[in-house]
Every structure is written in C-alpha cells, then in structure tokens.
PDB file of N, CA and C in Angstrom:
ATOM      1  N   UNK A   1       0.840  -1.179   0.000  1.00  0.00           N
ATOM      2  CA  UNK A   1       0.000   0.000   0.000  1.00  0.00           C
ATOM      3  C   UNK A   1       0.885   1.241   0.000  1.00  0.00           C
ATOM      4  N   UNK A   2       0.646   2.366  -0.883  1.00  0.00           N
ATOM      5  CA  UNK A   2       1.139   3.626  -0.540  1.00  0.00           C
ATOM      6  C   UNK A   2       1.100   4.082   0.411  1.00  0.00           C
ATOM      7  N   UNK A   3       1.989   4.921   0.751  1.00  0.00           N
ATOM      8  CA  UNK A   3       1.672   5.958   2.191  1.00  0.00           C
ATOM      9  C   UNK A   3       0.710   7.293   1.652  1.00  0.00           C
ATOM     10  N   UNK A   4      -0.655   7.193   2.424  1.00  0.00           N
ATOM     11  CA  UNK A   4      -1.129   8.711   2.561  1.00  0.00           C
ATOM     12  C   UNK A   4      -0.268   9.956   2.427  1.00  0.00           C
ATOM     13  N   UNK A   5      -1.006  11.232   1.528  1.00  0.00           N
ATOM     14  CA  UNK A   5      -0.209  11.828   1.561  1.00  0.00           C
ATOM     15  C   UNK A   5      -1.025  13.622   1.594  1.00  0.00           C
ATOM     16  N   UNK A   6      -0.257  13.877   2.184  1.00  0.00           N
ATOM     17  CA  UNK A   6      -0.962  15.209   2.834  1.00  0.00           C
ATOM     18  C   UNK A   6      -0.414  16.435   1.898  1.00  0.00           C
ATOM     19  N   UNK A   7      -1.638  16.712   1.294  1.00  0.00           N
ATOM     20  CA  UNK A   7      -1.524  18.598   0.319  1.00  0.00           C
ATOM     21  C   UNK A   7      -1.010  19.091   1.015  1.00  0.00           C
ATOM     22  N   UNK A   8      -0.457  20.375   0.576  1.00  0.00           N
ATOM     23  CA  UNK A   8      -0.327  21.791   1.317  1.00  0.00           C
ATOM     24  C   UNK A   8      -1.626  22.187   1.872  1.00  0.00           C
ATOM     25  N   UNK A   9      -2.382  22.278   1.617  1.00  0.00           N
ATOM     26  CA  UNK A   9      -3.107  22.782   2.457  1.00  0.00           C
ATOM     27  C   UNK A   9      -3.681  21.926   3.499  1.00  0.00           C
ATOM     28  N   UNK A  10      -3.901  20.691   3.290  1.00  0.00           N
ATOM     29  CA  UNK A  10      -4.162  19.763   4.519  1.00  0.00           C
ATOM     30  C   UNK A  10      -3.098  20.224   5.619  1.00  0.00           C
ATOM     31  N   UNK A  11      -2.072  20.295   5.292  1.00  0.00           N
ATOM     32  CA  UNK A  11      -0.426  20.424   5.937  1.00  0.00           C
ATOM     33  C   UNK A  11      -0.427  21.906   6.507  1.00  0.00           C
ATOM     34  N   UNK A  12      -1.332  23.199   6.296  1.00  0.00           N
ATOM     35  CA  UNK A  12      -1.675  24.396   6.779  1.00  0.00           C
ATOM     36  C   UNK A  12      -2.620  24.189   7.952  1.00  0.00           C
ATOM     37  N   UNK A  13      -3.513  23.388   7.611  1.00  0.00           N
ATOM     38  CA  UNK A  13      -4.583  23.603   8.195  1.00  0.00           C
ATOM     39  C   UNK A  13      -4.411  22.651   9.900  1.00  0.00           C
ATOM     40  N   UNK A  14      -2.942  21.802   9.843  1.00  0.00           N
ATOM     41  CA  UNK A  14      -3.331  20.821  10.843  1.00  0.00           C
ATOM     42  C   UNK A  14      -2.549  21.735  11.552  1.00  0.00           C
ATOM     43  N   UNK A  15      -1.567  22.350  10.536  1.00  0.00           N
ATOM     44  CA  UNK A  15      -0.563  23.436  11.528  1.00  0.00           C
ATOM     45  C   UNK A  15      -1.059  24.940  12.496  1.00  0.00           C
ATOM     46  N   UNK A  16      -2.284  24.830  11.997  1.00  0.00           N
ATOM     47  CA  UNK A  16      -3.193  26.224  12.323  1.00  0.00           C
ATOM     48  C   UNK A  16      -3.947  25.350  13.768  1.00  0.00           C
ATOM     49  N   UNK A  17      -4.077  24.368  13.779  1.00  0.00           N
ATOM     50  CA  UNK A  17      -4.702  23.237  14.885  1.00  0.00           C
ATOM     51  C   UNK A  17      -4.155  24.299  16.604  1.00  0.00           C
ATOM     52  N   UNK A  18      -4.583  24.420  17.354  1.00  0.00           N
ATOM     53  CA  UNK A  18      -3.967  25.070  18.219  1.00  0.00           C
ATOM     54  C   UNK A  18      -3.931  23.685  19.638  1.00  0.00           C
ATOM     55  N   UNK A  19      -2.397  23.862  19.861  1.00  0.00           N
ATOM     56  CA  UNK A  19      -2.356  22.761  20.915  1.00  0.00           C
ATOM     57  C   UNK A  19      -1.887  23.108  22.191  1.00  0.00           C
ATOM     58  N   UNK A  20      -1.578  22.020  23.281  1.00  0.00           N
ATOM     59  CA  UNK A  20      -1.019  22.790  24.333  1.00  0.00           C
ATOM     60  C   UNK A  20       0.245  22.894  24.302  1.00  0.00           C
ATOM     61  N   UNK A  21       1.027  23.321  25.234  1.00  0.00           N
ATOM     62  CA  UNK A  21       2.775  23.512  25.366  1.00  0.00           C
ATOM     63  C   UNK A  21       3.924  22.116  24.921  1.00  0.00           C
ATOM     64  N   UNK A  22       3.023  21.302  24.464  1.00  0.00           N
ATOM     65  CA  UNK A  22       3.778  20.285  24.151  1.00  0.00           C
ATOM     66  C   UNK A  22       3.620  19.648  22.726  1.00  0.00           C
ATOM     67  N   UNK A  23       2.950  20.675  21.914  1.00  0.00           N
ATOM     68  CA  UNK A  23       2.184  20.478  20.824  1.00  0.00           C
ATOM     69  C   UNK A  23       3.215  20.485  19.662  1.00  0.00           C
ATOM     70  N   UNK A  24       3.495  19.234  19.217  1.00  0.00           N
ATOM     71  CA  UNK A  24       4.365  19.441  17.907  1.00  0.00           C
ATOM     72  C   UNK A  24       4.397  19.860  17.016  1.00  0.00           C
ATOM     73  N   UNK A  25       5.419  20.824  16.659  1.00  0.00           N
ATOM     74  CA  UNK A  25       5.450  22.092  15.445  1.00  0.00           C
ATOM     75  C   UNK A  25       5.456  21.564  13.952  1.00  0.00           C
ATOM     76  N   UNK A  26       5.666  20.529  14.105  1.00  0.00           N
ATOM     77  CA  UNK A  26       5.849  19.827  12.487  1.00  0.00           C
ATOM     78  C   UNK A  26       4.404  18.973  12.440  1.00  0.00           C
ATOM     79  N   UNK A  27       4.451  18.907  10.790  1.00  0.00           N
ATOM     80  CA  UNK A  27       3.471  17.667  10.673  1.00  0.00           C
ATOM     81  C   UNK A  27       3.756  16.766   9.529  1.00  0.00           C
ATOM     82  N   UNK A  28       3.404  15.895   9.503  1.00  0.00           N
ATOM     83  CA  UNK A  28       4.104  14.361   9.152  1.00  0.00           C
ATOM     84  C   UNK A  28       3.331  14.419   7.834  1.00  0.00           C
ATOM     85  N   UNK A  29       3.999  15.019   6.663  1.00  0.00           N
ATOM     86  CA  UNK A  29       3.045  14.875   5.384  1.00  0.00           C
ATOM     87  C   UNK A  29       3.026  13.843   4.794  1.00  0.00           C
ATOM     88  N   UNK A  30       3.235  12.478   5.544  1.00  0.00           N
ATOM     89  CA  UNK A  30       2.558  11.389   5.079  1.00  0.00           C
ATOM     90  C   UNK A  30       2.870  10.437   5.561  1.00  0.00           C
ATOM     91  N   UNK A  31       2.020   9.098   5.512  1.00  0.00           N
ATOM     92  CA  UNK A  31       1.820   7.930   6.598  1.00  0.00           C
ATOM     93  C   UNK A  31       1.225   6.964   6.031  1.00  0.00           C
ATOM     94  N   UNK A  32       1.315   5.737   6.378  1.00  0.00           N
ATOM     95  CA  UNK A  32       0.651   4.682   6.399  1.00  0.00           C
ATOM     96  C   UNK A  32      -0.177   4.392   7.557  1.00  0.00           C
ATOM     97  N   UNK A  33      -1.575   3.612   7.298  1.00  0.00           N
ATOM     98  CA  UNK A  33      -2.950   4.008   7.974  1.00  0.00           C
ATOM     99  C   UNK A  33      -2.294   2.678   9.469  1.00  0.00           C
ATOM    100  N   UNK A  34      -2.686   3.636  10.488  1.00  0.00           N
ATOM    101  CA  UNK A  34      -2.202   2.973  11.995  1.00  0.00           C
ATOM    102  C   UNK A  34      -2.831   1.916  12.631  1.00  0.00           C
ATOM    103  N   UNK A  35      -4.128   1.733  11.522  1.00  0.00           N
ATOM    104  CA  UNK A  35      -5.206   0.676  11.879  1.00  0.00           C
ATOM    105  C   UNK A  35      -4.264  -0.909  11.726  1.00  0.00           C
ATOM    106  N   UNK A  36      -4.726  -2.115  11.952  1.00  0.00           N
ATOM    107  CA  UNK A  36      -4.158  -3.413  11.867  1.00  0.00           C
ATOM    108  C   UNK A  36      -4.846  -3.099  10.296  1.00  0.00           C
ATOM    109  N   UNK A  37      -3.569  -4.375   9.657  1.00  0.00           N
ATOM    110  CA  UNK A  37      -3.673  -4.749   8.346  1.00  0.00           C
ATOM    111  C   UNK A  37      -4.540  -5.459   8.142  1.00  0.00           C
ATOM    112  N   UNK A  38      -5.503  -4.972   7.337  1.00  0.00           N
ATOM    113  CA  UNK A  38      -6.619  -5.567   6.324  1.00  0.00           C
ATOM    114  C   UNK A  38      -7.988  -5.702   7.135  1.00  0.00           C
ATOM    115  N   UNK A  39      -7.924  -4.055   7.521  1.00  0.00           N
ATOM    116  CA  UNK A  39      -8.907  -3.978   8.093  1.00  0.00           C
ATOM    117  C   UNK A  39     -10.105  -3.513   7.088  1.00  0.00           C
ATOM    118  N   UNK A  40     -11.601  -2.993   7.426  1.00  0.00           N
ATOM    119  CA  UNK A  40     -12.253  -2.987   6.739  1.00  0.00           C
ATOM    120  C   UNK A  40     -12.814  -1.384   6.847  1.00  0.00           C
ATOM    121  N   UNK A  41     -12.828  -0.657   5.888  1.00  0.00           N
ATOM    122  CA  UNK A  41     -13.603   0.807   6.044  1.00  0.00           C
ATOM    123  C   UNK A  41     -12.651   2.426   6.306  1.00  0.00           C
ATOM    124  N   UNK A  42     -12.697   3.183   6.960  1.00  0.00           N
ATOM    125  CA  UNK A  42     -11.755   4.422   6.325  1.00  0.00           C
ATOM    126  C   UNK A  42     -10.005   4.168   7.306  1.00  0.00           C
ATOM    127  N   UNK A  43      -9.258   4.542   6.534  1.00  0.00           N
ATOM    128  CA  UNK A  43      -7.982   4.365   7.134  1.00  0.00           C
ATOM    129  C   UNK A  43      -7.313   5.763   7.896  1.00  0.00           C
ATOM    130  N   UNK A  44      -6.788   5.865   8.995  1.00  0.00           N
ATOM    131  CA  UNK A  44      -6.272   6.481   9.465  1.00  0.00           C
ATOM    132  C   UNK A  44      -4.624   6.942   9.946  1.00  0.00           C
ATOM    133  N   UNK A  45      -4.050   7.793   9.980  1.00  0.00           N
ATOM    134  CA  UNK A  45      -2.958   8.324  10.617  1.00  0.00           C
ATOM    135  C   UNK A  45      -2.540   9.570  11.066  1.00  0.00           C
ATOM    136  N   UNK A  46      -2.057   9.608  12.233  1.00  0.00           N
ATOM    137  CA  UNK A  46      -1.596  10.855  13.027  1.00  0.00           C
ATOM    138  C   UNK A  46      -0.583  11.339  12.110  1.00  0.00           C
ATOM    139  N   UNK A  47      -1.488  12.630  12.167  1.00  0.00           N
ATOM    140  CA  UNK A  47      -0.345  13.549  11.508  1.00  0.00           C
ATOM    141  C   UNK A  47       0.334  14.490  12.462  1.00  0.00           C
ATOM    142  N   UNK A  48      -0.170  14.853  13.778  1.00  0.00           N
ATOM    143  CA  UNK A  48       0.181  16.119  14.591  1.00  0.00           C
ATOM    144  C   UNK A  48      -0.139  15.283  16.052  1.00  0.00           C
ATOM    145  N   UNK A  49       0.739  15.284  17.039  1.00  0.00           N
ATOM    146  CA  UNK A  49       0.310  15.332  18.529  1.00  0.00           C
ATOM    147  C   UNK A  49       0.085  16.900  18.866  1.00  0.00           C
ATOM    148  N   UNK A  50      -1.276  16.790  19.821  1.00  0.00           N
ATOM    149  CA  UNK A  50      -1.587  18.338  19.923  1.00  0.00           C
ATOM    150  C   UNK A  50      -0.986  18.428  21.480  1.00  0.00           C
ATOM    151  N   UNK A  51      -0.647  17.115  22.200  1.00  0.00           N
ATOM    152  CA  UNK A  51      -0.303  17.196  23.562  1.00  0.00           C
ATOM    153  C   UNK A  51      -1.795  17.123  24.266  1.00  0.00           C
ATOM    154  N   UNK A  52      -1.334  17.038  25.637  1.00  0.00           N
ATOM    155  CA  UNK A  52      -2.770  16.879  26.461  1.00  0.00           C
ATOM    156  C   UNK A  52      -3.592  15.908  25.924  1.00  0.00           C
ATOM    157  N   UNK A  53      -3.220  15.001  25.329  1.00  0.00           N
ATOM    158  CA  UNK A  53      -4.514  13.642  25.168  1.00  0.00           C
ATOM    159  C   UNK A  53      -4.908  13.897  23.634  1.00  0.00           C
ATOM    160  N   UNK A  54      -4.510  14.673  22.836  1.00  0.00           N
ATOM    161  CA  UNK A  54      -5.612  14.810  21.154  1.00  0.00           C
ATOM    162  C   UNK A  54      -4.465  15.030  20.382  1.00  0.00           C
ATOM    163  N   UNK A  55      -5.052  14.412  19.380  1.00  0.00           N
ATOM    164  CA  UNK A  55      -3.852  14.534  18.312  1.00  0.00           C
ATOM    165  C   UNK A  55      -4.636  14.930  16.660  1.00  0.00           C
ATOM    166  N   UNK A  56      -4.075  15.245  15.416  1.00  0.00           N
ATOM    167  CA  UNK A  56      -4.464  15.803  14.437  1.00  0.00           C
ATOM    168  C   UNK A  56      -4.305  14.439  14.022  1.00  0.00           C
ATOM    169  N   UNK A  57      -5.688  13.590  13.157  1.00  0.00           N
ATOM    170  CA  UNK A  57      -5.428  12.513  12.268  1.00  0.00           C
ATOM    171  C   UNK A  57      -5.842  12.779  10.999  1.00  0.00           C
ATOM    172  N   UNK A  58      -5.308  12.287   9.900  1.00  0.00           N
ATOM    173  CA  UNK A  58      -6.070  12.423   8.628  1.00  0.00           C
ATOM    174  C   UNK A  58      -6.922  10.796   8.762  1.00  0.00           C
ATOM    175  N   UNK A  59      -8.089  11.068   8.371  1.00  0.00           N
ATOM    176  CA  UNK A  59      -9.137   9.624   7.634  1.00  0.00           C
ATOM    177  C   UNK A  59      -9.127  10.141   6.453  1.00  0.00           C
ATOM    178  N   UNK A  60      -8.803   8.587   5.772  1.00  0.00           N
ATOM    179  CA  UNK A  60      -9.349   8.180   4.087  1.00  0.00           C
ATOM    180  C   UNK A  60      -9.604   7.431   3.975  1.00  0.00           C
ATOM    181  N   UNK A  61     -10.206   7.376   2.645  1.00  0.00           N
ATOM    182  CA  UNK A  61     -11.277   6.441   2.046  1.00  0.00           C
ATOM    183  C   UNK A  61     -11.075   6.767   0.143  1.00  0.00           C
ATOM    184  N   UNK A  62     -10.250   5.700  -0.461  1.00  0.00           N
ATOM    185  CA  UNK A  62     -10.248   5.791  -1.449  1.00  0.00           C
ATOM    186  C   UNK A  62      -9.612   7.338  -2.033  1.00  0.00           C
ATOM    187  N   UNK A  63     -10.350   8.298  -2.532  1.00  0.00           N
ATOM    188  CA  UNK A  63      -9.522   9.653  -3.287  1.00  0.00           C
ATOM    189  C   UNK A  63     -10.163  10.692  -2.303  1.00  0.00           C
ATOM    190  N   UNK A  64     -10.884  10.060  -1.108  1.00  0.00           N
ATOM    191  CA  UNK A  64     -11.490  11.429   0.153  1.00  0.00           C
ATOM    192  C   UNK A  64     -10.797  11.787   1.300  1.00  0.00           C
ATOM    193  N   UNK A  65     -10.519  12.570   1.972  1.00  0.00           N
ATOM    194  CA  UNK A  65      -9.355  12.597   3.333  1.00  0.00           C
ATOM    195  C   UNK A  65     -10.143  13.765   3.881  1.00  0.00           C
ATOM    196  N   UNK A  66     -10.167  13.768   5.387  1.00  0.00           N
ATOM    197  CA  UNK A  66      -9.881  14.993   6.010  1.00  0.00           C
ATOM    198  C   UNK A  66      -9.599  14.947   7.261  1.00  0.00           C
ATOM    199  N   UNK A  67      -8.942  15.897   8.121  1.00  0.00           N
ATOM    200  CA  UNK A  67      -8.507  16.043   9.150  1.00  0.00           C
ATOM    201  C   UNK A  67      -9.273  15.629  10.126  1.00  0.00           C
ATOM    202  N   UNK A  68      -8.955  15.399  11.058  1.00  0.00           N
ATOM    203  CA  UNK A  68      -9.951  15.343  12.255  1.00  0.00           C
ATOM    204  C   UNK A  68      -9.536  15.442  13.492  1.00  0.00           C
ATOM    205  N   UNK A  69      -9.535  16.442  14.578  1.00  0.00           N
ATOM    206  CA  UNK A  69      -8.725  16.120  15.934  1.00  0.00           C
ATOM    207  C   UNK A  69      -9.443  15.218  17.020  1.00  0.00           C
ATOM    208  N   UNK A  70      -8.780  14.378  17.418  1.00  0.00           N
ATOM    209  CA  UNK A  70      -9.088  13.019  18.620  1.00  0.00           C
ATOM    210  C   UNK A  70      -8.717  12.897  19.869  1.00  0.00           C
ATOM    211  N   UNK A  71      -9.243  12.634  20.521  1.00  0.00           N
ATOM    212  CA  UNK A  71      -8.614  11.969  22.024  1.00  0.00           C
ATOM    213  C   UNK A  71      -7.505  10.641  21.743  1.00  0.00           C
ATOM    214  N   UNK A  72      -6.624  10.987  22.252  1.00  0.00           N
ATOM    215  CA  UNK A  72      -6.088   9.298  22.475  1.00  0.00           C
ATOM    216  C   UNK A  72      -6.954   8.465  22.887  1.00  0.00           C
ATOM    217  N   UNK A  73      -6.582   7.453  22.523  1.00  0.00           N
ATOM    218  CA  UNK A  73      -7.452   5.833  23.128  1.00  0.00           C
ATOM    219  C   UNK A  73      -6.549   6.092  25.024  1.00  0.00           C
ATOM    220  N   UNK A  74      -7.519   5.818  25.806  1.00  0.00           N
ATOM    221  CA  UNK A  74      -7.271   5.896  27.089  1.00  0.00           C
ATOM    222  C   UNK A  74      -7.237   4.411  27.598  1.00  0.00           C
ATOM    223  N   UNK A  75      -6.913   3.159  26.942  1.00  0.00           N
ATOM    224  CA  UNK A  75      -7.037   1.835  27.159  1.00  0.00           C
ATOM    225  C   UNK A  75      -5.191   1.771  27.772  1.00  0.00           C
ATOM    226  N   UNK A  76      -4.794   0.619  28.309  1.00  0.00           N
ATOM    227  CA  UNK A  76      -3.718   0.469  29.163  1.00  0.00           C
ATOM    228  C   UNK A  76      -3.822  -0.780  29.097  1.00  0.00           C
ATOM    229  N   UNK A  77      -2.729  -1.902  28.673  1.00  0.00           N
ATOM    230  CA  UNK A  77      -2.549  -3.076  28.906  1.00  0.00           C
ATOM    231  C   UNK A  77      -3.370  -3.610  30.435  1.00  0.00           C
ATOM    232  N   UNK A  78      -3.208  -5.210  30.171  1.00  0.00           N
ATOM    233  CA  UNK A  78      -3.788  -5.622  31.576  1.00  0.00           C
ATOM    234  C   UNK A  78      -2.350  -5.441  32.865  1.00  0.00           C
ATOM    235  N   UNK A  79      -1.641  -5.691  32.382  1.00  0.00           N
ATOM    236  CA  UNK A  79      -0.495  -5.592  32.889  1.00  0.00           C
ATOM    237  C   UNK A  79       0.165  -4.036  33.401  1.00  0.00           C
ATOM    238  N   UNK A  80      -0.459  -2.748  32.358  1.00  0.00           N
ATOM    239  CA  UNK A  80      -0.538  -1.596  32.564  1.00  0.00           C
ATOM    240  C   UNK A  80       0.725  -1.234  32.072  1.00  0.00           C
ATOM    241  N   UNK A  81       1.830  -1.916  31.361  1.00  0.00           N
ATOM    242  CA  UNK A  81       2.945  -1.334  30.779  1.00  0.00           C
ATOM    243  C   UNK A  81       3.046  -0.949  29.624  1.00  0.00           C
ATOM    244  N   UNK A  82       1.638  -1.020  28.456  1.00  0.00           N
ATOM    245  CA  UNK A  82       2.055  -0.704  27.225  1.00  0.00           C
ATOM    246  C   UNK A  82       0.412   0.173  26.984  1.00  0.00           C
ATOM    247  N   UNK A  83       0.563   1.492  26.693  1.00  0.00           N
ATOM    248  CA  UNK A  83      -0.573   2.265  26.108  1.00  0.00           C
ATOM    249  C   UNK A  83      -0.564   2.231  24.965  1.00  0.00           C
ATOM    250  N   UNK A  84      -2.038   2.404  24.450  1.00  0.00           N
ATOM    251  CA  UNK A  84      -2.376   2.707  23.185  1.00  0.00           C
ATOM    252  C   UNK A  84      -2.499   3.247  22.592  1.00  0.00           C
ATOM    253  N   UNK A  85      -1.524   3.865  21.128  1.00  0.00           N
ATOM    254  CA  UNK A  85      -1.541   5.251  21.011  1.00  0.00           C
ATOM    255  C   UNK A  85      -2.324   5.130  19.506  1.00  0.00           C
ATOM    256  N   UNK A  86      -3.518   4.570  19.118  1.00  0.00           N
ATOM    257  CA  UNK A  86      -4.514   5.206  18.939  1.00  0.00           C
ATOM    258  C   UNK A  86      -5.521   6.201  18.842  1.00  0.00           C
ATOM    259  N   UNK A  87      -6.399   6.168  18.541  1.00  0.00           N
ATOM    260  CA  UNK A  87      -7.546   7.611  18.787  1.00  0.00           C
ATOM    261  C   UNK A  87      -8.321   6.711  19.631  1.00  0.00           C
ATOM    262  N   UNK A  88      -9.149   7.335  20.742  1.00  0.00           N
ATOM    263  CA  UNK A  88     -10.498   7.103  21.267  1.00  0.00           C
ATOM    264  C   UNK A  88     -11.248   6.675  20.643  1.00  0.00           C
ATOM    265  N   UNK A  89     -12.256   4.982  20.615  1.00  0.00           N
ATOM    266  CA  UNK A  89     -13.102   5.241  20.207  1.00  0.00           C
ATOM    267  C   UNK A  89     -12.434   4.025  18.992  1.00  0.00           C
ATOM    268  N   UNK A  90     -11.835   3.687  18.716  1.00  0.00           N
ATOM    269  CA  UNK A  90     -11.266   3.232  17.454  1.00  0.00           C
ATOM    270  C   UNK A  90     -11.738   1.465  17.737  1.00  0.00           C
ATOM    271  N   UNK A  91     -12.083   0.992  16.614  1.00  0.00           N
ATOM    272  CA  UNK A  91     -12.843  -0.341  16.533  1.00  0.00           C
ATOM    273  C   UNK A  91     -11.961  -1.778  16.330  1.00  0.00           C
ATOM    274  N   UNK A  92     -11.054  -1.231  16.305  1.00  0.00           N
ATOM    275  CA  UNK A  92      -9.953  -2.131  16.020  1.00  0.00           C
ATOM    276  C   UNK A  92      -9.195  -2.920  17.418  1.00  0.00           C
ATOM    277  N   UNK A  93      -8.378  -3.794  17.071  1.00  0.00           N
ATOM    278  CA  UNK A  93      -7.735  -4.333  18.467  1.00  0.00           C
ATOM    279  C   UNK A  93      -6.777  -3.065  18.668  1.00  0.00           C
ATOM    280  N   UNK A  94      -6.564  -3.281  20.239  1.00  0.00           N
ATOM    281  CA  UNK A  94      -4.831  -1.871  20.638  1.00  0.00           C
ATOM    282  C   UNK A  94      -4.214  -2.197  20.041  1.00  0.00           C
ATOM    283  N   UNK A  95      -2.931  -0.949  20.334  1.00  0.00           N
ATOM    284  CA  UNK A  95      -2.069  -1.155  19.165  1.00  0.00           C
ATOM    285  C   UNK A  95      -0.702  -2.112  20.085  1.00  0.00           C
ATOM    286  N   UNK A  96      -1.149  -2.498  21.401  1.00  0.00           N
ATOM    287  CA  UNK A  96      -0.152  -3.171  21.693  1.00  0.00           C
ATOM    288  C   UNK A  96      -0.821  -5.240  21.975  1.00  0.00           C
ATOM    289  N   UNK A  97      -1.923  -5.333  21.154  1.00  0.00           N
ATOM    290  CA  UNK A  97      -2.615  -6.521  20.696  1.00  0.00           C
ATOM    291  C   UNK A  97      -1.527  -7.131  19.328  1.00  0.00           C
ATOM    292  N   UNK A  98      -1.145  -6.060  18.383  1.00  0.00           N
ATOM    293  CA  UNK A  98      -0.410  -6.464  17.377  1.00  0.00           C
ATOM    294  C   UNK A  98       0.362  -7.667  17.414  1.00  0.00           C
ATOM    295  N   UNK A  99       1.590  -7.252  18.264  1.00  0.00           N
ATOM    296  CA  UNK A  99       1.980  -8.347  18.137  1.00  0.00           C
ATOM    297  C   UNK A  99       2.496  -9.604  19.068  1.00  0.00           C
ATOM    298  N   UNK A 100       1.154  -9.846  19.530  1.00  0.00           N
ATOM    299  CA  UNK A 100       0.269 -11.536  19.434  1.00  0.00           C
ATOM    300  C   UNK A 100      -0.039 -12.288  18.343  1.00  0.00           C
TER     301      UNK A 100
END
C-alpha cells in the first residue's frame, strides 16, 4: 500500500490546529494508515500530537481525506505497561494486541 499523503493545504490547516505547550510544530506529510492490516472501512494516521490527550489525524477512504482532531485511546494493557496510542473510540484491536 502507498503511504497517505498530505496537500499543502491539509499540511496548513493541521498546523493552524492550536495545541497545548507540548504540541508538535511539524506535521508528518505522510503515513501509512495505523489501523491493523486488512482492516475494513476508512484508514487512518496521526499527523500532529496536539499534547494533552488529542492529536491531528487524517481519515481516508479511497480519493477522500480529512482532518480530524481526537482523544487518544485511554485503554492500558492488563499488565498496565504498554498504552495505546490510537484515537479514542477506534474499533480495532490496541495497538499493543499487534503483536500476538
């Protein structure tokens, strides 16, 4: 699969995103979708941590994209040593299920 890839202006607009003091100044003009492989329906990737729990993701779907800001997934191993750095809300297994 290609990596997603973020216009200039997608790439303005995540930068205009206002975050807190820990909010990263760059943004990642392009990615491969953070979901597990061969999943089913729109694909996602962080383009911006805004800090404080939300981050800037692009969703696509075929030739459609747009930004969207999220909560992190607030899930925590059973064990409590590996978080999920996901979005909130996301339908998929964690991202520390992988690799099992």
């Amino acid at each position: 699969m290609e990596p997603a890839r973020l216009g200039t202006a997608m790439v303005a607009v995540a930068l205009e995103v206002e975050g807190g003091p820990d909010a990263e100044r760059e943004v990642e003009g392009e990615g491969f979708c953070n979901l597990l492989h061969g999943h089913r329906g729109s694909h996602y990737t962080m383009v911006r941590e805004l800090g404080e729990g939300h981050a800037v993701w692009m969703q696509w779907r075929r030739n459609l994209a747009r930004l969207l800001v999220m909560r992190d997934c607030e899930e925590k191993s059973a064990n409590g040593g590996d978080i999920c750095y996901l979005f909130l809300g996301h339908r998929e297994p964690h991202s520390w299920d992988w690799a099992r």
